[in-house]
Protein backbone atom coordinates (compact mmCIF):
# COMPACT_ATOMS: atom_id res chain seq x y z
CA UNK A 1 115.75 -0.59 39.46
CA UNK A 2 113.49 -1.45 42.26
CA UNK A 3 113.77 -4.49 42.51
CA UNK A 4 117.09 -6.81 41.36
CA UNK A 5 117.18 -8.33 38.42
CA UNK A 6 119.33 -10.55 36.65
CA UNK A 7 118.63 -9.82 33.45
CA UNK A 8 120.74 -6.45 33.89
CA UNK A 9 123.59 -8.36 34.53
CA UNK A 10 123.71 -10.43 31.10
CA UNK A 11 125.37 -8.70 27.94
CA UNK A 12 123.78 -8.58 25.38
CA UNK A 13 122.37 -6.17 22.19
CA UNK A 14 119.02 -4.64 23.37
CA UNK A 15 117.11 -1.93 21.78
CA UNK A 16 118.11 0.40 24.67
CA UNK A 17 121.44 -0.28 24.42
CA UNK A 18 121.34 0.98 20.79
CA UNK A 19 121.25 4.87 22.07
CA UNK A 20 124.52 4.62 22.55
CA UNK A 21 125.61 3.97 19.37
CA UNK A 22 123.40 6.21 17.65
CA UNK A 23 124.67 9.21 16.64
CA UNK A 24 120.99 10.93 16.26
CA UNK A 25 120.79 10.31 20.03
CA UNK A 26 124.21 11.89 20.89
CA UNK A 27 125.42 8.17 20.62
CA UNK A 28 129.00 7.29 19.74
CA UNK A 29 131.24 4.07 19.50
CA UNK A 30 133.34 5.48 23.28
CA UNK A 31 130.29 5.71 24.66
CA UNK A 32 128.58 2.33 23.94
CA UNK A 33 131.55 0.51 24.67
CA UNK A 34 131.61 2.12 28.39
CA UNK A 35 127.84 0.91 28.43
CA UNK A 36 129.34 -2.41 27.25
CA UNK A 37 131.99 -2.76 29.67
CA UNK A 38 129.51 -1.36 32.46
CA UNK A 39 131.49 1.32 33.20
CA UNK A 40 129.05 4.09 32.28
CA UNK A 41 126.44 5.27 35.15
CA UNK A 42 122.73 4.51 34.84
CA UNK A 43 120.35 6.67 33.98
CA UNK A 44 118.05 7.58 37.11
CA UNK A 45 115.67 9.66 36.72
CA UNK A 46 112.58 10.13 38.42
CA UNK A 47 109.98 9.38 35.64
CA UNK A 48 112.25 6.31 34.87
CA UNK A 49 111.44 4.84 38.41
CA UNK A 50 108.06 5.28 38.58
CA UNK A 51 107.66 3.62 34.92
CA UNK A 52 109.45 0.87 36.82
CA UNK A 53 106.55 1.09 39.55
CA UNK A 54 104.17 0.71 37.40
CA UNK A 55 105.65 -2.04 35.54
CA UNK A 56 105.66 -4.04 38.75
CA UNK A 57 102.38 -3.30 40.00
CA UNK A 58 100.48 -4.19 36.44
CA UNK A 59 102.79 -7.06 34.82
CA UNK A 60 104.50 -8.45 38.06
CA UNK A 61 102.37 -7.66 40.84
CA UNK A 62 103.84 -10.49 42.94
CA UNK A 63 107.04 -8.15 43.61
CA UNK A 64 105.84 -5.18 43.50
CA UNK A 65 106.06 -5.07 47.63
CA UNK A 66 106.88 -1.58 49.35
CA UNK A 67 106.56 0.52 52.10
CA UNK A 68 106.10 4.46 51.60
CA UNK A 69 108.29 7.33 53.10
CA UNK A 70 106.30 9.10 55.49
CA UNK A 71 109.80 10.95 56.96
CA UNK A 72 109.35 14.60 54.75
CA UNK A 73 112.69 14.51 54.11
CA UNK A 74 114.13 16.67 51.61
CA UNK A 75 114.55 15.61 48.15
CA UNK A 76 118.27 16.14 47.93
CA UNK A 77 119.29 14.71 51.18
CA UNK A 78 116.62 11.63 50.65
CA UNK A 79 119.07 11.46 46.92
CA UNK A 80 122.21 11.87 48.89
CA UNK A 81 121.38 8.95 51.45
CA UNK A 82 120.07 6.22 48.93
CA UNK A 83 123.16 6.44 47.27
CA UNK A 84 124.91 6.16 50.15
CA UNK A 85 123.16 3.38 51.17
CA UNK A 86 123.33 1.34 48.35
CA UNK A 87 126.83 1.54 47.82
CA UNK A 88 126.94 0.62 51.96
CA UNK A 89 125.02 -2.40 51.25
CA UNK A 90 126.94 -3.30 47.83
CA UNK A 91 129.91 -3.31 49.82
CA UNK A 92 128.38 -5.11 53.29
CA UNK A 93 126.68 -7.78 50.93
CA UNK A 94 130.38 -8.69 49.68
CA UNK A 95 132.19 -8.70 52.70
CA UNK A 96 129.21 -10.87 54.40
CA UNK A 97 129.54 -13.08 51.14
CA UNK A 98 133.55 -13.24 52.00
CA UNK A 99 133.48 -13.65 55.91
CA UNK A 100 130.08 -15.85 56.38
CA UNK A 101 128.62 -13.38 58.38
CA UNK A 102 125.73 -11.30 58.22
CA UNK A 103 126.60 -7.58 58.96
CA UNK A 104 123.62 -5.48 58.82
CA UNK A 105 123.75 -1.73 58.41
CA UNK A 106 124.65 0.38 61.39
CA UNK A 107 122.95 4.45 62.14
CA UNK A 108 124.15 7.29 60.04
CA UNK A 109 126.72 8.05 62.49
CA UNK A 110 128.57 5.13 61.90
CA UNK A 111 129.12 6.48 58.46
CA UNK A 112 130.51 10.15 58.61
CA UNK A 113 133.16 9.97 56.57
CA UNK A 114 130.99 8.55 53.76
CA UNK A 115 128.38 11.29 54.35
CA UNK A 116 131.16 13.85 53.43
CA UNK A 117 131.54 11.87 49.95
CA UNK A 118 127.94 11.37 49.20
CA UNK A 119 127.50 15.57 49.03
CA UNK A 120 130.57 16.02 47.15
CA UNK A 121 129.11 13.72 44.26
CA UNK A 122 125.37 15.50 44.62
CA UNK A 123 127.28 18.63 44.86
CA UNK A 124 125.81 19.24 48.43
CA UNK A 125 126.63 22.62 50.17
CA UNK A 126 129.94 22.45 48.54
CA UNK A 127 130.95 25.97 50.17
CA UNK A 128 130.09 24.64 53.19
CA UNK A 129 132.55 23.07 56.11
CA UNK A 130 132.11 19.58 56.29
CA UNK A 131 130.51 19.67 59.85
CA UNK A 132 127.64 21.45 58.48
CA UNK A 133 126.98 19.43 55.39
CA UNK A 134 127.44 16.43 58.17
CA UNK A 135 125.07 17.81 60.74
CA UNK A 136 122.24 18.85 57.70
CA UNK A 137 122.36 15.34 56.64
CA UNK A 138 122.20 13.71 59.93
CA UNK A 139 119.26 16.36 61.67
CA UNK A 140 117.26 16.32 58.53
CA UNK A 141 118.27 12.72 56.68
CA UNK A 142 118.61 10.48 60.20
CA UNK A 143 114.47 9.00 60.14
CA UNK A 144 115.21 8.07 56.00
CA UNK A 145 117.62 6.53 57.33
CA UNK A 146 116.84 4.37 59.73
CA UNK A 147 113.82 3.78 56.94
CA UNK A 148 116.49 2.42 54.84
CA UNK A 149 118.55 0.08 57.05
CA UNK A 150 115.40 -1.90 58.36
CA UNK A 151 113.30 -2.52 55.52
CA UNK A 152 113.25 -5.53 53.50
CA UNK A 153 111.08 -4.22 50.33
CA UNK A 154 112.06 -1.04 48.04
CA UNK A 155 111.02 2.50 49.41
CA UNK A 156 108.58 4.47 47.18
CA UNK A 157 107.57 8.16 48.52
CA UNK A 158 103.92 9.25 48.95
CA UNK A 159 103.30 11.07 45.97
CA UNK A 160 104.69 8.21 44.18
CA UNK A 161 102.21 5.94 45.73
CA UNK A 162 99.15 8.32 44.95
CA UNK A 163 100.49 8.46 41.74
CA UNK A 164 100.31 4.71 41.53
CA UNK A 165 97.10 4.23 43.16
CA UNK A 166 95.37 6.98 40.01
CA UNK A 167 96.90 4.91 36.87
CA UNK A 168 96.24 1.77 38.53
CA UNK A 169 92.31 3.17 39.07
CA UNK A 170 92.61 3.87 34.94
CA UNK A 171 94.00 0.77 33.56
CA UNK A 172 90.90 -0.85 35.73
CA UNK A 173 88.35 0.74 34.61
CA UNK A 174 89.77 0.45 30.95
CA UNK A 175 88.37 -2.47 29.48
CA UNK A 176 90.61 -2.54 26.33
CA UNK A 177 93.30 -1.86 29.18
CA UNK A 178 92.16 -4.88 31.56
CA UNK A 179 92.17 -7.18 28.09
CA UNK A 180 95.55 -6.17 26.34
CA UNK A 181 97.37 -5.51 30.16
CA UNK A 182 95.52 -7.45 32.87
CA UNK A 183 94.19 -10.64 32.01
CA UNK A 184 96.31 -13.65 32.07
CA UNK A 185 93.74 -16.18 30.34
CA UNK A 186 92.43 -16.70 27.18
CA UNK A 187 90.81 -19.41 25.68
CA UNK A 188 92.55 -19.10 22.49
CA UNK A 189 96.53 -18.45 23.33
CA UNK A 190 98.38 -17.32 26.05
CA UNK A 191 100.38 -13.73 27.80
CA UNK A 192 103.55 -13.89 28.70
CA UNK A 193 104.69 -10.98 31.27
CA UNK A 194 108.30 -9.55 31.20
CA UNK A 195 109.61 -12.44 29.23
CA UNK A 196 113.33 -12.43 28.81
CA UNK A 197 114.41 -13.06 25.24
CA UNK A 198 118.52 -14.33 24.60
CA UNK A 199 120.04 -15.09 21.09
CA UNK A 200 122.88 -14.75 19.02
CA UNK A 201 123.02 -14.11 14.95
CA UNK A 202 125.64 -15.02 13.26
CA UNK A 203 126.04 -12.28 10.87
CA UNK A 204 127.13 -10.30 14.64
CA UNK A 205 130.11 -10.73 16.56
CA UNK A 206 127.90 -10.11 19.74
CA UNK A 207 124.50 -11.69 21.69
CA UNK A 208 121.37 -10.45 21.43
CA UNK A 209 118.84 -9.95 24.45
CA UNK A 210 115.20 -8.18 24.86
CA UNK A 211 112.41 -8.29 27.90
CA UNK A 212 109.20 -7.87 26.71
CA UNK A 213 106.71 -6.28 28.65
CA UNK A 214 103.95 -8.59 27.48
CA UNK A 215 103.49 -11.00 24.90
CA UNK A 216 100.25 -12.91 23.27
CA UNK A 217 100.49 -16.14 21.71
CA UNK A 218 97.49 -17.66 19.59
CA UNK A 219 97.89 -21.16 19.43
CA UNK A 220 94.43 -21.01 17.60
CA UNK A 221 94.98 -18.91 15.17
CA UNK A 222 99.06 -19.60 15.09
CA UNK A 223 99.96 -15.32 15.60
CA UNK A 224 101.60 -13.61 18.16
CA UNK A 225 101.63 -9.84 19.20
CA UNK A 226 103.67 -7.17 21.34
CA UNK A 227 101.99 -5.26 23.72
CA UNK A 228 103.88 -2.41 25.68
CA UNK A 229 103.14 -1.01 28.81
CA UNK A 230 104.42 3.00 28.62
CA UNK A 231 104.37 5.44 30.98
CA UNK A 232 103.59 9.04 29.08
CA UNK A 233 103.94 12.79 31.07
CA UNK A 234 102.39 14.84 27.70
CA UNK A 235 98.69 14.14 27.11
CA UNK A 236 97.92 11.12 25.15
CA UNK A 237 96.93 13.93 22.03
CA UNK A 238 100.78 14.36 22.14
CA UNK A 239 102.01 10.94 22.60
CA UNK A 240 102.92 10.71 19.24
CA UNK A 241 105.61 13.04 19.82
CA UNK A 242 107.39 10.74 22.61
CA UNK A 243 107.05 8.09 20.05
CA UNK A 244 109.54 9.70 18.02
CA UNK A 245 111.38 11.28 20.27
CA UNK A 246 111.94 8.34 22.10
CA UNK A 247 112.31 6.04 18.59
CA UNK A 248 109.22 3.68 19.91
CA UNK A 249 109.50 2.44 16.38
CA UNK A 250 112.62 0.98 16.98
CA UNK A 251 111.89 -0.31 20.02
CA UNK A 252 108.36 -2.52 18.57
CA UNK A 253 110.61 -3.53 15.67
CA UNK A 254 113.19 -4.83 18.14
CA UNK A 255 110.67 -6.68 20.29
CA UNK A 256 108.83 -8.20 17.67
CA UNK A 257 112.08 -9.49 16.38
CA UNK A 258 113.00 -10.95 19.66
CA UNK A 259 109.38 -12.36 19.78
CA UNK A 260 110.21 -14.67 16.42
CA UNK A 261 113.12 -15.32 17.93
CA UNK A 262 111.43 -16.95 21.24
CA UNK A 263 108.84 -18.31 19.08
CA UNK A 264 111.52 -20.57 17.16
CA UNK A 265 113.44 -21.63 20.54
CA UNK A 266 110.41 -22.79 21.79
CA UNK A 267 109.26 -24.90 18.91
CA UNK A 268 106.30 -22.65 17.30
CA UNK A 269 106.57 -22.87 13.44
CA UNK A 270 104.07 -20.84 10.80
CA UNK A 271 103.59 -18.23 13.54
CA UNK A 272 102.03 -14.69 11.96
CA UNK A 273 102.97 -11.46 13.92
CA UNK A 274 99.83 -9.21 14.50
CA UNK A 275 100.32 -5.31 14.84
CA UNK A 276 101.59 -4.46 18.31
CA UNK A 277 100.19 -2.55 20.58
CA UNK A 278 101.26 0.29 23.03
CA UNK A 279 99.24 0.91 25.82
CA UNK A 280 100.05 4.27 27.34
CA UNK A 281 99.35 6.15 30.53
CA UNK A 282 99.27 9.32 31.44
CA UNK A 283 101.45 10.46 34.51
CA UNK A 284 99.75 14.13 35.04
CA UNK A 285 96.29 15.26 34.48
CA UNK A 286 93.74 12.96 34.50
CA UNK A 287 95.99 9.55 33.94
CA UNK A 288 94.11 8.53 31.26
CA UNK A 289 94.82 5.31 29.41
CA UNK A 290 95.29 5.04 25.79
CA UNK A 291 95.91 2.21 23.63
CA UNK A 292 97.62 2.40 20.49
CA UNK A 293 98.66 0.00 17.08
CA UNK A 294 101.74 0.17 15.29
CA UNK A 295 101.39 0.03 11.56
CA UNK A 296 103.50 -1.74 9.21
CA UNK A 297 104.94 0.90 7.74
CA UNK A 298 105.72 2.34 11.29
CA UNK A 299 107.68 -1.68 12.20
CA UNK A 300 109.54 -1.70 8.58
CA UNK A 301 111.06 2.58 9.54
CA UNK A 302 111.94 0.64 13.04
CA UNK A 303 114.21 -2.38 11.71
CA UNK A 304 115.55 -0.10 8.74
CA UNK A 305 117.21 1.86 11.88
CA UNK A 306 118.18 -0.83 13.64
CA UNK A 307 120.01 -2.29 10.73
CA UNK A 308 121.96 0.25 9.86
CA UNK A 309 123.23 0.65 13.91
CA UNK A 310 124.04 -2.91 13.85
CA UNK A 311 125.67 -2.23 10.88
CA UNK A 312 127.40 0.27 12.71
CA UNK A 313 128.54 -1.84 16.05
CA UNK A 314 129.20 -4.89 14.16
CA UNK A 315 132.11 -2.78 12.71
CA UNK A 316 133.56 -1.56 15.92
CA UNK A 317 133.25 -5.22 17.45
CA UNK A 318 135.30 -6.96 14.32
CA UNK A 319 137.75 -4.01 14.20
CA UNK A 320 137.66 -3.66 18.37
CA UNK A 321 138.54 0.56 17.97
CA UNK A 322 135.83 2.27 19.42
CA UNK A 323 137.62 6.05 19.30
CA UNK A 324 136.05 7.38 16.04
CA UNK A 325 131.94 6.71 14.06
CA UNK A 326 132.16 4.38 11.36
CA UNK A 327 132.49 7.54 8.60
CA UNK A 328 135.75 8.62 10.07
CA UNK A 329 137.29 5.04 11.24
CA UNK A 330 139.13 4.72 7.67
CA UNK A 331 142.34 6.25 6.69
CA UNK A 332 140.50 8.40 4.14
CA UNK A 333 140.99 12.32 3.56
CA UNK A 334 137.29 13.93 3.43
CA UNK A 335 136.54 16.29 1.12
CA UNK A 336 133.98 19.37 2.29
């Protein structure tokens, strides 16, 4: 993430978490309940930031404050030094919580010892002698350094930024794009950006949670609707193919349920869901946007599936073993 945010830090049932259980996406009871415990490591990838950029800039432009990386330095040593760094930092932030004081981070050569452990988890010149991988890093890594230490707002590089600059230029000059993303008032409801969504069922042994990119309520005409903010790098002819490859279905279901869910904390009654709406953006080519509704049919496919893997968790919760899938956790012999 780019910027902190609490809402990582709650447990809770999301659609994301789901994967993990889902044997269709290499899922599997050991591995959700490492995601559970938070003992699994986050998925960083680079198209996964910059959807995160985006997100900021269009739904919560108030943080979305940063300063670009003009160093040029190399890709893997930039990757090798952010980890670094934020580890540092995790570490300085506690011990400055424990003593009172306010330790900032020191230059790279301060931390030699942990530049010899940063390559070994990139896998960094691992035929090298340490001196060298030390003295590449430093020559070559000292300026994103220095970057790091003494800036207060998240580093994006320049491509990045041009990047952000083109889709931003698109969802402009969009006018579906401006209505569905953009505008915050309405004479006839209201949008709600990135709203957090917490609740518990009692049919589960475990909470629920879901952020919502956006979310439209009528009070005129008593509906409500989803609208998602997606980040695409196929053409918008072949976004239908992310959608199932990346089970949007499931994901819309999920947020529309969390939606009815907010809906009745906060009071609403008689409250109709309209279709939701994806609004996706090209990350190559010509960044075009592209707004798309999700059918009925499409929403009842995405709650069948996440029934049956709650179906599926709510098992290993109750019975707490998380070694084999729910076909195989019975002392059964299996005929083939």
């Amino acid at each position: 993430m780019l910027v902190y945010d609490p809402y990582y830090d709650v447990q809770g049932v999301s659609n994301s978490s789901l994967k993990h259980i889902n044997p269709r996406e290499g899922g599997s009871p050991f591995k959700f309940k490492e995601h559970w415990d938070k003992k699994a490591e986050p998925l960083r990838t680079s198209s996964l930031e910059f959807g995160n950029l985006l997100h900021l800039a269009v739904l919560e432009p108030h943080l979305c404050h940063y300063e670009v990386d003009k160093t040029n330095t190399p890709d893997k040593i930039r990757d090798i030094l952010k980890g670094m760094y934020d580890g540092i930092k995790a570490s300085t932030d506690l011990a400055n919580v424990v003593t009172g004081e306010a330790e900032r981070i020191g230059p790279l050569e301060d931390y030699v010892y942990a530049i010899i452990g940063a390559c070994n988890n990139h896998s960094y010149g691992s035929t090298w002698k340490d001196e060298t991988r030390i003295g590449k890093v430093m020559s070559q890594g000292n300026s994103y350094w220095n970057l790091l230490r003494n800036t207060d707002t998240f580093i994006i590089t320049q491509d990045q930024c041009d990047l952000l600059k083109r889709c931003l230029e698109s969802i402009h000059s969009s006018p579906q794009a401006v209505k569905y993303l953009i505008n915050m008032t309405d004479a006839d409801g209201t949008f709600y950006n990135e709203l957090e969504v917490h609740w518990e069922e009692p049919l589960f042994a475990f909470p629920f949670k879901a952020k919502i990119d956006r979310l439209y309520v009528s009070e005129k005409y008593k509906t409500y609707r989803v609208i998602d903010l997606k980040t695409t790098a196929k053409t918008l002819g072949q976004f239908h193919e992310s959608f199932d490859k990346y089970r949007y279905a499931r994901q819309v279901a999920f947020y529309n349920w969390a939606a009815e869910k907010y809906l009745q904390q906060q009071g609403y009654e008689g409250y109709a869901p309209e279709n939701p709406l994806i609004c996706a953006v090209e990350t190559k080519g010509q960044n075009r946007v592209g707004i798309y509704g999700v059918t009925d049919e499409t929403i009842s496919a995405g709650h069948a599936e996440i029934s049956d893997l709650l179906y599926r968790l709510n098992h290993h919760f109750k019975t707490n073993r998380w070694l084999n899938e729910l076909e195989t956790d019975k002392e059964e012999i299996f005929w083939l």
